[in-house]
N, C-alpha and C. Protein backbone atom coordinates (compact mmCIF):
# COMPACT_ATOMS: atom_id res chain seq x y z
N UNK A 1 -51.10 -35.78 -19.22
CA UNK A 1 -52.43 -35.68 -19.77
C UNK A 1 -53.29 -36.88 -19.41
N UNK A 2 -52.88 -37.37 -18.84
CA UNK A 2 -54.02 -38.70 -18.69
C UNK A 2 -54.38 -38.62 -16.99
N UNK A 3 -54.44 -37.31 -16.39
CA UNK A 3 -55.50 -37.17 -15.72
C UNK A 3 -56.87 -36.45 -15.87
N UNK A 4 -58.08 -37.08 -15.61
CA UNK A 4 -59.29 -36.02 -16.15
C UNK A 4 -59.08 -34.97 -15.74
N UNK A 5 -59.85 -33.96 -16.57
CA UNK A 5 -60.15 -32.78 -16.35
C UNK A 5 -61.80 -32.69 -15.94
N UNK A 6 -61.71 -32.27 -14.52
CA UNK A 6 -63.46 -31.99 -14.20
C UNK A 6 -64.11 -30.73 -14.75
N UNK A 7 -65.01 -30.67 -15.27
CA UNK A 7 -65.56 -29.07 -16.30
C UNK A 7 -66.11 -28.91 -14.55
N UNK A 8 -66.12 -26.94 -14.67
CA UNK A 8 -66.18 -26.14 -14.25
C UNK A 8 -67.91 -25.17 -14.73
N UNK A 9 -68.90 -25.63 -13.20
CA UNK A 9 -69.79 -25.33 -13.92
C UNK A 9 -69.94 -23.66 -13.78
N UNK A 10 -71.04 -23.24 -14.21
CA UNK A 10 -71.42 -22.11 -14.13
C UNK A 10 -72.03 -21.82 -12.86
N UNK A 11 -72.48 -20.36 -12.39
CA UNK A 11 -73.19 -20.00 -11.72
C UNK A 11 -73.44 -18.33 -11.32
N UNK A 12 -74.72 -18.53 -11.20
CA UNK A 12 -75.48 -16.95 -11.50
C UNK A 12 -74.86 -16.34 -10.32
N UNK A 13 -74.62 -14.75 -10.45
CA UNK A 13 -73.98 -13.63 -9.21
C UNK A 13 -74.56 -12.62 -9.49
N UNK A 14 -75.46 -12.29 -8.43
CA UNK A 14 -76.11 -10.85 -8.42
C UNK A 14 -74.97 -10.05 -8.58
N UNK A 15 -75.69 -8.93 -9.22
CA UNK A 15 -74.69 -7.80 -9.08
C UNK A 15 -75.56 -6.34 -8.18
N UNK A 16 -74.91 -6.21 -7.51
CA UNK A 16 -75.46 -4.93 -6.62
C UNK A 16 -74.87 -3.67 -6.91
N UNK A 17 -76.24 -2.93 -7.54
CA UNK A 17 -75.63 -1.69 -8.48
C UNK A 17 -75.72 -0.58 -7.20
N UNK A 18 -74.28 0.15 -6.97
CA UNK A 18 -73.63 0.89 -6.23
C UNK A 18 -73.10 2.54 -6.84
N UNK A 19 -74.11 3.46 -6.30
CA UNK A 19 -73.98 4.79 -6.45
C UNK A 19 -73.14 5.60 -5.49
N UNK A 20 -71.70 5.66 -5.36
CA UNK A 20 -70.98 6.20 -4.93
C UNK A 20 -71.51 7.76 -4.03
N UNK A 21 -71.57 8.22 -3.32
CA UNK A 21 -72.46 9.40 -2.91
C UNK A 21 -71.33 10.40 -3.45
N UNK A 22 -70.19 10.24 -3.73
CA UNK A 22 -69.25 11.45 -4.75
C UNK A 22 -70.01 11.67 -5.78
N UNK A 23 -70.48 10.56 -6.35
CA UNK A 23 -70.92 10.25 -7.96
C UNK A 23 -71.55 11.66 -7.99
N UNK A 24 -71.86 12.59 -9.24
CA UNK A 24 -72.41 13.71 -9.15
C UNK A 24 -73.54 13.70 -10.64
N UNK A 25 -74.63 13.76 -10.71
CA UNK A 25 -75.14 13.60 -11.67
C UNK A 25 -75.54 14.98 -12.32
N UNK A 26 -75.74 15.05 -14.02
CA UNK A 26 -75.78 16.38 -14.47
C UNK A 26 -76.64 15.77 -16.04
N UNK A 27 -77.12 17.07 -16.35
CA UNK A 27 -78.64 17.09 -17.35
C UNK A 27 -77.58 17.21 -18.33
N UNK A 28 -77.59 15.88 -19.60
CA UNK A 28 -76.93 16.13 -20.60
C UNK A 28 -77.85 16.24 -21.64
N UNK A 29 -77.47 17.34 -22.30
CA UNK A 29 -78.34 17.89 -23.74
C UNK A 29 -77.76 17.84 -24.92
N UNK A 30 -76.49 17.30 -24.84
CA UNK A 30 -75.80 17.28 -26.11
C UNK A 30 -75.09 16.05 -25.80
N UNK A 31 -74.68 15.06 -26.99
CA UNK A 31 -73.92 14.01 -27.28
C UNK A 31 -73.44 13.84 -28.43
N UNK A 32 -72.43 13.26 -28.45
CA UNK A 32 -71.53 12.89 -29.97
C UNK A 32 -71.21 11.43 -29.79
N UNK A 33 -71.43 10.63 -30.56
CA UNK A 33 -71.05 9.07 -30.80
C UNK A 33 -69.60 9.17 -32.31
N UNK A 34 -68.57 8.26 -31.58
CA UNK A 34 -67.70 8.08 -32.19
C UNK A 34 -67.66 6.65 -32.38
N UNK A 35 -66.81 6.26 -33.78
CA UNK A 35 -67.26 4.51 -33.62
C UNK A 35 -65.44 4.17 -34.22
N UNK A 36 -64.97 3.05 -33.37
CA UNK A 36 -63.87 2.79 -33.96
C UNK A 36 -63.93 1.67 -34.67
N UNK A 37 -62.75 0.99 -34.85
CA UNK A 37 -63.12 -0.80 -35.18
C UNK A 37 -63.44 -1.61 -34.59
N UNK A 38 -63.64 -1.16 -32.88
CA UNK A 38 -63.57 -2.54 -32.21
C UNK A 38 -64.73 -1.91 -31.03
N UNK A 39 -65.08 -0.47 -31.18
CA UNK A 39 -65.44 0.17 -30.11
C UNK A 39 -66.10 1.47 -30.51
N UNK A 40 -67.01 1.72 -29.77
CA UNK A 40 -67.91 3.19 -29.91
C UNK A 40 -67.53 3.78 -28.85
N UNK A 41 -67.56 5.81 -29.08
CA UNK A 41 -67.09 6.46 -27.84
C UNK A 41 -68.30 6.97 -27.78
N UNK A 42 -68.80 6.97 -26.68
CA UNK A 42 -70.21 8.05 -26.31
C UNK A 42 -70.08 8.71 -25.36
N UNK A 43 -69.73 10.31 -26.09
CA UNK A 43 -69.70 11.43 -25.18
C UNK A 43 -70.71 12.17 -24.95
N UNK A 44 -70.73 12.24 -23.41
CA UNK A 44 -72.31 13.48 -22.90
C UNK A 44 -71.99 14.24 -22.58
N UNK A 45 -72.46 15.56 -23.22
CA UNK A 45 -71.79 17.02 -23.11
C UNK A 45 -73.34 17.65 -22.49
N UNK A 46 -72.83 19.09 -21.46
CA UNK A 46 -74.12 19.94 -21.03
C UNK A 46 -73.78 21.39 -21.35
N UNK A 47 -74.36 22.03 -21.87
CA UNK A 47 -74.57 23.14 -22.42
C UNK A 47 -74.93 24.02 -21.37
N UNK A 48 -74.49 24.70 -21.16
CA UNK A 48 -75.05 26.25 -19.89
C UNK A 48 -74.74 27.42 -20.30
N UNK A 49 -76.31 27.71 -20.96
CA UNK A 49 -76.42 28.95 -21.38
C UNK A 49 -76.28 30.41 -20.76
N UNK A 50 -75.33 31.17 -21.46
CA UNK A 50 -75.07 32.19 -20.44
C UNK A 50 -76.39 33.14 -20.31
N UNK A 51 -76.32 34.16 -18.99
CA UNK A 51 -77.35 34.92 -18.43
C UNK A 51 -77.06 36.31 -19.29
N UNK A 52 -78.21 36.48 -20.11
CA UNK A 52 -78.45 37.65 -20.74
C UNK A 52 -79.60 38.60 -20.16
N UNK A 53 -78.73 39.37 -19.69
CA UNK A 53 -79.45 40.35 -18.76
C UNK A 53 -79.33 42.07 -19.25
N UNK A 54 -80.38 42.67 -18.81
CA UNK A 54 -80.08 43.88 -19.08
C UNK A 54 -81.07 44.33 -19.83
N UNK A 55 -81.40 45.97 -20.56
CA UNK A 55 -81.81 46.01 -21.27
C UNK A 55 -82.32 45.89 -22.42
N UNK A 56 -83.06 46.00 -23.39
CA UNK A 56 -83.56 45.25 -24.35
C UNK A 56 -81.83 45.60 -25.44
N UNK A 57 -81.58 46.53 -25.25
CA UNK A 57 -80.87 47.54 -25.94
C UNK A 57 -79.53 46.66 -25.51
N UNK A 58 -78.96 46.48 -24.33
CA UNK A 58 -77.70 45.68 -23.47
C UNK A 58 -77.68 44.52 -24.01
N UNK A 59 -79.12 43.82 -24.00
CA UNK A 59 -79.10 42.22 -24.07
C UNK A 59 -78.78 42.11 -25.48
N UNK A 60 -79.21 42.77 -26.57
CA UNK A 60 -78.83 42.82 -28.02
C UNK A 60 -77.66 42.95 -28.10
N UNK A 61 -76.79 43.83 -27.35
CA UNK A 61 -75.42 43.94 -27.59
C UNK A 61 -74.48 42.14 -27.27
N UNK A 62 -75.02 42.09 -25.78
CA UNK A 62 -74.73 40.80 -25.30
C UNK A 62 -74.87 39.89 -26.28
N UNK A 63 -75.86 39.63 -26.76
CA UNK A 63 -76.32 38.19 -27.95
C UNK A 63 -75.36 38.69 -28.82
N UNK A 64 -74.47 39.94 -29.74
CA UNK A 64 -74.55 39.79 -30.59
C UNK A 64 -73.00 40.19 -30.47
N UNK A 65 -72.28 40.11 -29.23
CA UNK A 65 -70.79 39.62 -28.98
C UNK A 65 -71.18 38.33 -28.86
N UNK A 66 -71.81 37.66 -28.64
CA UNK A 66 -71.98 35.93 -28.24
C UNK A 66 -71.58 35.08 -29.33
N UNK A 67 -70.35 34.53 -29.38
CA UNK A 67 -70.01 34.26 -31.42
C UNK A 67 -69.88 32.26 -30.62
N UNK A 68 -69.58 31.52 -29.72
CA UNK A 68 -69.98 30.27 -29.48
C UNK A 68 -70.27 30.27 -27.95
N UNK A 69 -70.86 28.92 -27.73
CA UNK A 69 -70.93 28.57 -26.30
C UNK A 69 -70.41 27.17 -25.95
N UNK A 70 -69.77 26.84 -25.05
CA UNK A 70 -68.91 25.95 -24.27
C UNK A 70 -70.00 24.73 -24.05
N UNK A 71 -69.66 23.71 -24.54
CA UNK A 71 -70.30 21.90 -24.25
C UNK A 71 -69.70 21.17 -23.89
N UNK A 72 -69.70 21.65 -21.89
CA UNK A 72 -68.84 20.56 -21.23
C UNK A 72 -69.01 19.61 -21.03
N UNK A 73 -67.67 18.23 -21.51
CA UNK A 73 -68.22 17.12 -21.70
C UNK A 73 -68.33 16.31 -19.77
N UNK A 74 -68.93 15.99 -19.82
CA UNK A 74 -69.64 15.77 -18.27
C UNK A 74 -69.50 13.50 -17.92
N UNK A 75 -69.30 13.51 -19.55
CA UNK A 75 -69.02 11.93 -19.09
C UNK A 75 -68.86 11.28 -20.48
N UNK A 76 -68.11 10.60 -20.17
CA UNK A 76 -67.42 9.71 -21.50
C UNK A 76 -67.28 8.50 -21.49
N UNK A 77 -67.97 7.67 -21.81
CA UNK A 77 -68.16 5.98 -22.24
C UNK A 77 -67.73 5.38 -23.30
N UNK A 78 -67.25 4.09 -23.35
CA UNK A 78 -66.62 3.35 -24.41
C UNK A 78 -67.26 2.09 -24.21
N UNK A 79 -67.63 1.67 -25.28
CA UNK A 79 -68.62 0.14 -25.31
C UNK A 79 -68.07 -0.36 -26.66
N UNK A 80 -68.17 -1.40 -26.21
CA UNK A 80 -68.01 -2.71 -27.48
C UNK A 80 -69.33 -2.51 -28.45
N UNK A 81 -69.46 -2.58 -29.82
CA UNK A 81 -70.83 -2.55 -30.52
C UNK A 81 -72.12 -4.15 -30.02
N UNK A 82 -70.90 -4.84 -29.50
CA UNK A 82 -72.25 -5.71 -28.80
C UNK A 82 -73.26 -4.85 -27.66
N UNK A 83 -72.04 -4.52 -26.89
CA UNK A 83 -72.87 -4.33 -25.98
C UNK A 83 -73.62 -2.35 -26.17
N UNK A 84 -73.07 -1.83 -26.99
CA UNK A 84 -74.36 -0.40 -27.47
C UNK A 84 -75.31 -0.93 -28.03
N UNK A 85 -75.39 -2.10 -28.51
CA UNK A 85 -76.59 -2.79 -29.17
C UNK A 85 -77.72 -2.79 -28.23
N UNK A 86 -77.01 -3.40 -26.88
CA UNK A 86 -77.92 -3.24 -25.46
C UNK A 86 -78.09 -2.88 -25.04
N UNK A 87 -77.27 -1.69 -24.94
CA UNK A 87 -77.62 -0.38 -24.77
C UNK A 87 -78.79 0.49 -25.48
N UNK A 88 -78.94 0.41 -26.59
CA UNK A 88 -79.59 0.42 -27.74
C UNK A 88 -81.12 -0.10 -27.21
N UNK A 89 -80.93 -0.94 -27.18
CA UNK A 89 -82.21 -1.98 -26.99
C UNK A 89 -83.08 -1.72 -25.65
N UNK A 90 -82.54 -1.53 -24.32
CA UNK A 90 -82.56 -1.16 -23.22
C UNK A 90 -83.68 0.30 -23.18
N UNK A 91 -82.95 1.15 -23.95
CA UNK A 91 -83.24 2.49 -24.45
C UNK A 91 -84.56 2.69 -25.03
N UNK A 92 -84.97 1.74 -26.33
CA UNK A 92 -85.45 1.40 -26.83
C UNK A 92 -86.91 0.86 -25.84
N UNK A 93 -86.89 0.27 -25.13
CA UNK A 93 -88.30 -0.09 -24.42
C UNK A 93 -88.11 0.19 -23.57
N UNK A 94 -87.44 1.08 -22.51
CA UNK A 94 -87.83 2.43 -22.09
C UNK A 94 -88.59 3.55 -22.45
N UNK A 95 -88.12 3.71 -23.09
CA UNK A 95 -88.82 4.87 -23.99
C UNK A 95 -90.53 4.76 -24.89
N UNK A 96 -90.29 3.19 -25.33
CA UNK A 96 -92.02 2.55 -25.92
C UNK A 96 -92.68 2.70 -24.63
N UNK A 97 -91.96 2.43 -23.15
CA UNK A 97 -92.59 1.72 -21.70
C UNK A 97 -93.37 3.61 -21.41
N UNK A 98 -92.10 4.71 -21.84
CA UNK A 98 -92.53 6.05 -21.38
C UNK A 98 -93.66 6.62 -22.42
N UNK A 99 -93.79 6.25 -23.33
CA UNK A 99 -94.71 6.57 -23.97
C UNK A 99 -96.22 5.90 -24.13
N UNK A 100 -95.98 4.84 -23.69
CA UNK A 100 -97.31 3.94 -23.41
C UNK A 100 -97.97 5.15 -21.78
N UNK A 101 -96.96 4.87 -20.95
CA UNK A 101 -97.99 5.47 -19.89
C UNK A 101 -97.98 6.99 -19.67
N UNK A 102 -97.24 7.65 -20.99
CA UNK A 102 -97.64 9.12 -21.51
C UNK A 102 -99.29 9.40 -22.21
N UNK A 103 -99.43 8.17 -22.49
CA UNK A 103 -101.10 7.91 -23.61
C UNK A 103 -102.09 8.77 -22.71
């Protein structure tokens, strides 16, 4: 122990955000937030409504065998509550930013 220890400074690293061309993106209309002790689950589910076709008379029958519909979950995230906070927040003036130049 009786050699110094030199501190170790910091330093800033871009990060270069990278969209895989596999990556496949999809319109989520439904979500469920789960929260554990240490962690939140945020699932994005998409709904695809089936094609009701036919006569007025057919399509009534159709709707009224129709007893649920399928909410495939399309992507599933796990965050620390620090960081959904920033998530949170992020969201948050987006949305003030989309509505200001909705005016």
């Amino acid at each position: 122990m009786g050699k110094s220890q030199k501190s170790i400074s910091s330093k800033s690293i871009k990060i270069n955000w990278v969209y895989p061309p596999e990556m496949s993106s999809y319109f989520s209309d439904n979500f469920v937030v789960q929260n554990q002790k240490d962690h939140f689950i945020l699932s994005f589910f998409e709904v695809i409504n089936p094609a009701i076709l036919g006569s007025k008379e057919e399509r009534q029958a159709q709707l009224e065998g129709l007893n649920d519909i399928d909410a495939k979950c399309i992507s599933r995230i796990i965050v620390t509550p620090k960081k959904l906070k920033d998530i949170i927040d992020v969201l948050n003036e987006n949305y003030n930013n989309y509505l200001k130049k909705s005016e």
